[in-house]
C-alpha atoms as a PDB file:
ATOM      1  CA  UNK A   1      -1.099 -21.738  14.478  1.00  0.00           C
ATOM      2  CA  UNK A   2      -3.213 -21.754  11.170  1.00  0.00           C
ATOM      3  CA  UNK A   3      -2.214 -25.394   9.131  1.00  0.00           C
ATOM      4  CA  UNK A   4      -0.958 -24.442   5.503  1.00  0.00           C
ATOM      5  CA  UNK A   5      -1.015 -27.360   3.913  1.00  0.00           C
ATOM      6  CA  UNK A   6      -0.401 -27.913  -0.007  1.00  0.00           C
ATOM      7  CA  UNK A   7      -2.974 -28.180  -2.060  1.00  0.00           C
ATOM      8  CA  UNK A   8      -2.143 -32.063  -3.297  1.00  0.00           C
ATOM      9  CA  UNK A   9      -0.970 -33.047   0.238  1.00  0.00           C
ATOM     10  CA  UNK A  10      -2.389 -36.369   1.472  1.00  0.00           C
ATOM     11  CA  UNK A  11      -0.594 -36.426   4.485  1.00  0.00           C
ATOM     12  CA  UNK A  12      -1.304 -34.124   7.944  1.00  0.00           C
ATOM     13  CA  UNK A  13       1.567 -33.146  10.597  1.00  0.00           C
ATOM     14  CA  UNK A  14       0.371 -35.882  12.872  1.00  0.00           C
ATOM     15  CA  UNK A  15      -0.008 -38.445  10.127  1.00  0.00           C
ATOM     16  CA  UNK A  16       3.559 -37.019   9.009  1.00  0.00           C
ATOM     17  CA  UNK A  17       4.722 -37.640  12.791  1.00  0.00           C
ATOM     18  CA  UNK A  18       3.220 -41.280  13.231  1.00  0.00           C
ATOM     19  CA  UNK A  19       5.601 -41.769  10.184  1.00  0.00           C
ATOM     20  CA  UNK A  20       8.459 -40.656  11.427  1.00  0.00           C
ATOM     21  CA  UNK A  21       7.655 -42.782  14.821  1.00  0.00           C
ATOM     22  CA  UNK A  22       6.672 -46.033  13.393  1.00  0.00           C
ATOM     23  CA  UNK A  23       8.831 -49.076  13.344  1.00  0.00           C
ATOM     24  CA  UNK A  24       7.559 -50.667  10.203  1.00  0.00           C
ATOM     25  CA  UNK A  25       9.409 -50.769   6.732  1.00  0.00           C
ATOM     26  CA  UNK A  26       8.646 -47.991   4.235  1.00  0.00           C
ATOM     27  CA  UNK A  27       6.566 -50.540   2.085  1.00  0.00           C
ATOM     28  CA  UNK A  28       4.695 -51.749   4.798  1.00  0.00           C
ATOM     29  CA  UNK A  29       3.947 -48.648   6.052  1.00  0.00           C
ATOM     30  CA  UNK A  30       2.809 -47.182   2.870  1.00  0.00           C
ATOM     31  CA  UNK A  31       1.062 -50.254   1.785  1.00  0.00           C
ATOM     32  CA  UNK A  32      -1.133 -49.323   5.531  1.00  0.00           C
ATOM     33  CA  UNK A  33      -1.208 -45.884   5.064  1.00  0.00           C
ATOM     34  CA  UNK A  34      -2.367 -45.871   1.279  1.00  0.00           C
ATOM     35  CA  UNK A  35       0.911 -44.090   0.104  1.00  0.00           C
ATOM     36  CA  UNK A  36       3.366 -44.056  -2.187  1.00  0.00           C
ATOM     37  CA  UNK A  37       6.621 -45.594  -0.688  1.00  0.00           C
ATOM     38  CA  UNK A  38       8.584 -42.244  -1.943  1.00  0.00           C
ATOM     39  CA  UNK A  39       6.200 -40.366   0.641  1.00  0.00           C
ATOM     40  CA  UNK A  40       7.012 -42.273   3.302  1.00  0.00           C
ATOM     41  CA  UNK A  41      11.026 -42.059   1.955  1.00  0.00           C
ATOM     42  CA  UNK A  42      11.022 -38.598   2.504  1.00  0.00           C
ATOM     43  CA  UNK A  43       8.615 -37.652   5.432  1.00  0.00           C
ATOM     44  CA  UNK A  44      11.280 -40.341   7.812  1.00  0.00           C
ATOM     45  CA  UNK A  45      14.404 -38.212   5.941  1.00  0.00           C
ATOM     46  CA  UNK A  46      13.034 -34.992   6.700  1.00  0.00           C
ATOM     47  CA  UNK A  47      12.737 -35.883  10.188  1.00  0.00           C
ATOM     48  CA  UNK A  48       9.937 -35.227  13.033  1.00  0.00           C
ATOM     49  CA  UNK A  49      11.193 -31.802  13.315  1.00  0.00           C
ATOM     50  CA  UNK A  50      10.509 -30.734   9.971  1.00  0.00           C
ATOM     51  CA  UNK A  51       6.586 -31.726   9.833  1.00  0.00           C
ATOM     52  CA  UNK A  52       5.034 -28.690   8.070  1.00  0.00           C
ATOM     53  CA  UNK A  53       5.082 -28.455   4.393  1.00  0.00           C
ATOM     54  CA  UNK A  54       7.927 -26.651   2.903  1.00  0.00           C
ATOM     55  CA  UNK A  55       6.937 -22.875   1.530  1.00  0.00           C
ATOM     56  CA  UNK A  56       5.405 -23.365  -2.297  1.00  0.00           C
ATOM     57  CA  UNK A  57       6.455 -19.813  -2.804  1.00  0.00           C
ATOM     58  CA  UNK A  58       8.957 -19.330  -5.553  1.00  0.00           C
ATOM     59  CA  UNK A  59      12.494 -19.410  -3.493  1.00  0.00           C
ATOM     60  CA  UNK A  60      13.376 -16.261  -5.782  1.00  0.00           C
ATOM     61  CA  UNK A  61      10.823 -13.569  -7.002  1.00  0.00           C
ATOM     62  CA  UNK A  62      10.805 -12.558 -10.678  1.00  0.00           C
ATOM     63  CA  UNK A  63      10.437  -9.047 -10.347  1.00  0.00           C
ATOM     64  CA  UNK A  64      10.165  -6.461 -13.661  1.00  0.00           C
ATOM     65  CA  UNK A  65      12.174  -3.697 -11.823  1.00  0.00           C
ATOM     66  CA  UNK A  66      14.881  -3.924  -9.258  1.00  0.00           C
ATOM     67  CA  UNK A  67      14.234  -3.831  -5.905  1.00  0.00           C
ATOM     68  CA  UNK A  68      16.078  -0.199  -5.299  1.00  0.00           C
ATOM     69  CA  UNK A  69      13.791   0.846  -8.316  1.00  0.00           C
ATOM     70  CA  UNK A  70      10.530  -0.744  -6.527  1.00  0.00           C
ATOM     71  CA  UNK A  71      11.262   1.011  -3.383  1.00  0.00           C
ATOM     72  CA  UNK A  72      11.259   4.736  -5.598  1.00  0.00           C
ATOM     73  CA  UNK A  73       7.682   3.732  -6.728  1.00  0.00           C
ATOM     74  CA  UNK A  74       6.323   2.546  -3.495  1.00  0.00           C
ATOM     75  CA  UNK A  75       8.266   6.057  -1.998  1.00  0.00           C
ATOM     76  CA  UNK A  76       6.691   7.890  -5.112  1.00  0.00           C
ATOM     77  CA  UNK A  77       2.831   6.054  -4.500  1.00  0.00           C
ATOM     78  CA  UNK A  78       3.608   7.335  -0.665  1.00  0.00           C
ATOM     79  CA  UNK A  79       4.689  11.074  -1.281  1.00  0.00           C
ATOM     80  CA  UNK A  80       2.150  12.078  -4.217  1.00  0.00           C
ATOM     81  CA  UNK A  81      -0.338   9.462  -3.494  1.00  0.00           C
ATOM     82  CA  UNK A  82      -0.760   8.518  -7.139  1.00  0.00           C
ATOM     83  CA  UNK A  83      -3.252   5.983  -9.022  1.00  0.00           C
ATOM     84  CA  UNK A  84      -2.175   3.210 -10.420  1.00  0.00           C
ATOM     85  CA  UNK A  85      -2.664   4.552 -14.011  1.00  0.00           C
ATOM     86  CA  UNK A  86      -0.420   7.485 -13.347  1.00  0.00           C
ATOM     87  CA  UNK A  87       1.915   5.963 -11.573  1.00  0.00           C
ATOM     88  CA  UNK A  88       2.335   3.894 -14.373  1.00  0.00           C
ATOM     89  CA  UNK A  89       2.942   6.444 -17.198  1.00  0.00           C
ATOM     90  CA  UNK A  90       5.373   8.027 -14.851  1.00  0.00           C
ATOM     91  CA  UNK A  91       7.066   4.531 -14.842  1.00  0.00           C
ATOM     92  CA  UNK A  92       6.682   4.054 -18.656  1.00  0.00           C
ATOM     93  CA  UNK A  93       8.458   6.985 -18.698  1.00  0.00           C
ATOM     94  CA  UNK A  94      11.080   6.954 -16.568  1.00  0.00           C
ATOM     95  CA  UNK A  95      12.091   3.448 -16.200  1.00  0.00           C
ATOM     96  CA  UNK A  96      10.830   1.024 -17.590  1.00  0.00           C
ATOM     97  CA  UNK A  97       8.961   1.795 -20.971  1.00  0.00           C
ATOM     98  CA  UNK A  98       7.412  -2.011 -21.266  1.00  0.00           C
ATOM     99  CA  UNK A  99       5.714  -1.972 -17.854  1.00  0.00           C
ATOM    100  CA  UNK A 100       2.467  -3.475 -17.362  1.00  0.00           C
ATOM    101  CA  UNK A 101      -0.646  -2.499 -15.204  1.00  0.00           C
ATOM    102  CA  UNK A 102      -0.137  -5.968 -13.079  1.00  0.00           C
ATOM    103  CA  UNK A 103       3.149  -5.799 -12.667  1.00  0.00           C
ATOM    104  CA  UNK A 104       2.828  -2.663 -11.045  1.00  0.00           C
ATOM    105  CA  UNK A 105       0.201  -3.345  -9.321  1.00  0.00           C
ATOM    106  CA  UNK A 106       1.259  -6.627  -8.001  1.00  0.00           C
ATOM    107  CA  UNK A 107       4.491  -4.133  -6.961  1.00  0.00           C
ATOM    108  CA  UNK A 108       2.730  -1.890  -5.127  1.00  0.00           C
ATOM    109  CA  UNK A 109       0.963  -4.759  -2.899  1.00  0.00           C
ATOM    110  CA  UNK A 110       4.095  -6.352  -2.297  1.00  0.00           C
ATOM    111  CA  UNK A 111       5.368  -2.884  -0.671  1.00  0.00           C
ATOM    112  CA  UNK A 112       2.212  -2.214   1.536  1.00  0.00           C
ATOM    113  CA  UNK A 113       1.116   0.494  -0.819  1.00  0.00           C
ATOM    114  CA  UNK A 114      -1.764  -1.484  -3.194  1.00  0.00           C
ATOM    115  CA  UNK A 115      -4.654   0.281  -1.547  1.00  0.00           C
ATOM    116  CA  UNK A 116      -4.556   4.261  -1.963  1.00  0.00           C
ATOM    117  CA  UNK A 117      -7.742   4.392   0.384  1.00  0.00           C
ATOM    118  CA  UNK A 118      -5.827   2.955   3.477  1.00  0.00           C
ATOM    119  CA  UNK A 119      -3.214   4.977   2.420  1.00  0.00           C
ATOM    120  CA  UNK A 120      -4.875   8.226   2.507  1.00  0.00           C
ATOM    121  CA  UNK A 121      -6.895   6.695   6.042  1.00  0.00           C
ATOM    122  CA  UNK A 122      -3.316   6.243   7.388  1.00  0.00           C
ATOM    123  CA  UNK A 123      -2.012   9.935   6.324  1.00  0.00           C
ATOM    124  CA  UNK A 124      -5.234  11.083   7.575  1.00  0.00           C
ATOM    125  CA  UNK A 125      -4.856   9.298  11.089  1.00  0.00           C
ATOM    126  CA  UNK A 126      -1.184  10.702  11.272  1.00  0.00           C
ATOM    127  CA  UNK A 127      -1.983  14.220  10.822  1.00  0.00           C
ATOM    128  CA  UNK A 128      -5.060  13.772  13.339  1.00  0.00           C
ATOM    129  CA  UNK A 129      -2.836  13.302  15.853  1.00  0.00           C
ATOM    130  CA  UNK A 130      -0.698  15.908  15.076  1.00  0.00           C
ATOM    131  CA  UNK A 131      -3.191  18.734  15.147  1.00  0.00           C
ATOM    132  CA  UNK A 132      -4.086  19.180  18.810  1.00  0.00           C
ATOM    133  CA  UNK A 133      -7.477  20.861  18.828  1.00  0.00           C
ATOM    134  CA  UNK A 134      -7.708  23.900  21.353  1.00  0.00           C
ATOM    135  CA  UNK A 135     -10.399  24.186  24.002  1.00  0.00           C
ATOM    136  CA  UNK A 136     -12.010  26.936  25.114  1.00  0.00           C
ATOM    137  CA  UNK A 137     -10.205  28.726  27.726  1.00  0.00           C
ATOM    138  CA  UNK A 138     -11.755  28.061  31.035  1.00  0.00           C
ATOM    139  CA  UNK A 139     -13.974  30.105  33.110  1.00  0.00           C
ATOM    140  CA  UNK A 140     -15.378  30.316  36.588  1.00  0.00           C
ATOM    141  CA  UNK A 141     -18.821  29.635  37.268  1.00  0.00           C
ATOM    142  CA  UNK A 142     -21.149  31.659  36.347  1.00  0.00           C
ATOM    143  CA  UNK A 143     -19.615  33.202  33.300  1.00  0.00           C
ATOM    144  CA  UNK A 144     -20.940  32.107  29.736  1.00  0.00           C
ATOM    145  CA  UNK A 145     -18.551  32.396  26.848  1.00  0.00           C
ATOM    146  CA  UNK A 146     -20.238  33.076  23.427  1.00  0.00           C
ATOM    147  CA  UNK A 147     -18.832  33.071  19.766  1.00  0.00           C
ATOM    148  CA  UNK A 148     -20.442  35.051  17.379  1.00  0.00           C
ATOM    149  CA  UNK A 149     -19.976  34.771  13.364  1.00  0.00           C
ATOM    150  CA  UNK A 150     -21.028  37.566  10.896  1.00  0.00           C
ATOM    151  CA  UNK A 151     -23.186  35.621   7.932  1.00  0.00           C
ATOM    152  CA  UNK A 152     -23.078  37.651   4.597  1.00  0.00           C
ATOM    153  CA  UNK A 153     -26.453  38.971   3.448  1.00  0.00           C
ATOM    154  CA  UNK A 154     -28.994  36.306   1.777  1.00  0.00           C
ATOM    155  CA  UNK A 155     -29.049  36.807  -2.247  1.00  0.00           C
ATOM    156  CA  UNK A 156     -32.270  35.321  -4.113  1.00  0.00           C
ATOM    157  CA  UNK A 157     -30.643  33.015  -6.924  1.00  0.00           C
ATOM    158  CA  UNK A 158     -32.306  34.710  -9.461  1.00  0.00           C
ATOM    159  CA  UNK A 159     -30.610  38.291  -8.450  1.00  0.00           C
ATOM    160  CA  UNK A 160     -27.470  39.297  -9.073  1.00  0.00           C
ATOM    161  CA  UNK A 161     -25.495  41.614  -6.814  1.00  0.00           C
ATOM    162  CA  UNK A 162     -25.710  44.522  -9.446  1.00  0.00           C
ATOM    163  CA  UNK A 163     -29.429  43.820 -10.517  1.00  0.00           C
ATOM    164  CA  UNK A 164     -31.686  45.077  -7.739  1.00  0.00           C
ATOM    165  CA  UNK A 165     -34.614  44.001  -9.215  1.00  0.00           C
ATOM    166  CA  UNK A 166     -36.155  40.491  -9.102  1.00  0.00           C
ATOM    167  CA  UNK A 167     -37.060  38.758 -12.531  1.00  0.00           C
ATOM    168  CA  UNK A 168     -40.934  38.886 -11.756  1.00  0.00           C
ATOM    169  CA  UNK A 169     -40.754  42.779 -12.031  1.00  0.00           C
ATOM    170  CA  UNK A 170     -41.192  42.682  -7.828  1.00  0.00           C
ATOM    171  CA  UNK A 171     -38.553  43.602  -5.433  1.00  0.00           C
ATOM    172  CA  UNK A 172     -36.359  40.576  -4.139  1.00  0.00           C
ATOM    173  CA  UNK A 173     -37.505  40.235  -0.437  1.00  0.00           C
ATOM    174  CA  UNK A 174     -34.450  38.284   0.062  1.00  0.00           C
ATOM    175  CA  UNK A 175     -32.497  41.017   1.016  1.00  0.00           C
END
């Protein structure tokens, strides 16, 4: 398990466990521990099941578009496998004319669909395994199967097809 811890904390999950199992008074304790009495308040409240900081994500995220209208533009980023920049004048638009670049973009992460490289790779792995190449057909021994392909004629760069002529006066040996 990876340890998130905030960025200000001063206090571990074992430290935060010791607290919750000690027998001393919150002042003494925090007084030993070099803590503020509140910390020690509310590390014994929360309990020693609850040792892991609580999530510093915002509880609710302030979104510019509604989540119905996010899910069109991570469909739309999907299907036509648009850049950001034209995804974003289709937005401007069509719903919301005072989008931003960020916004949108911060959108698109948040729906799996930030990266139009590893979106293409994905589409690209899909259809791979949808085409089944076919083999050559199978022969007994001793047979040899051949495939032969018809090149067109070699033109000198400086010919055209109607001039015959090459431009040092000399006949184009190219042909």
């Amino acid at each position: 398990m990876e340890l998130r811890l905030h960025r200000n904390a001063r206090t571990t999950p074992a430290l935060r466990k010791a607290i919750c199992a000690s027998p001393l008074s919150h002042v003494a304790l925090a007084k030993k521990l070099n803590l503020n009495v509140k910390t020690i308040q509310k590390w014994r409240k929360r309990g020693s099941e609850h040792l892991l900081d609580a999530s510093f994500r915002p509880r609710q995220m302030h979104t510019s578009l509604p989540l119905w209208q996010e899910e069109i533009v991570a469909e739309i980023r999907r299907d036509l496998l648009l850049t950001v920049d034209d995804l974003l004048v289709f937005v401007r638009h069509f719903m919301k004319p005072d989008m931003v670049r960020s916004s949108l973009q911060r959108l698109l992460h948040r729906h799996g669909v930030g990266n139009l490289r590893t979106i293409i790779a994905e589409l690209n792995q899909s259809l791979e395994g949808e085409k089944k190449h076919k083999t050559f057909k199978d022969y007994e021994a001793g047979y040899l199967h051949v495939d032969v392909k018809y090149l067109p004629a070699k033109q000198c760069l400086h010919c055209s097809p109607i001039k015959a002529q090459h431009p040092t006066g000399g006949r184009c040996d190219a042909r």
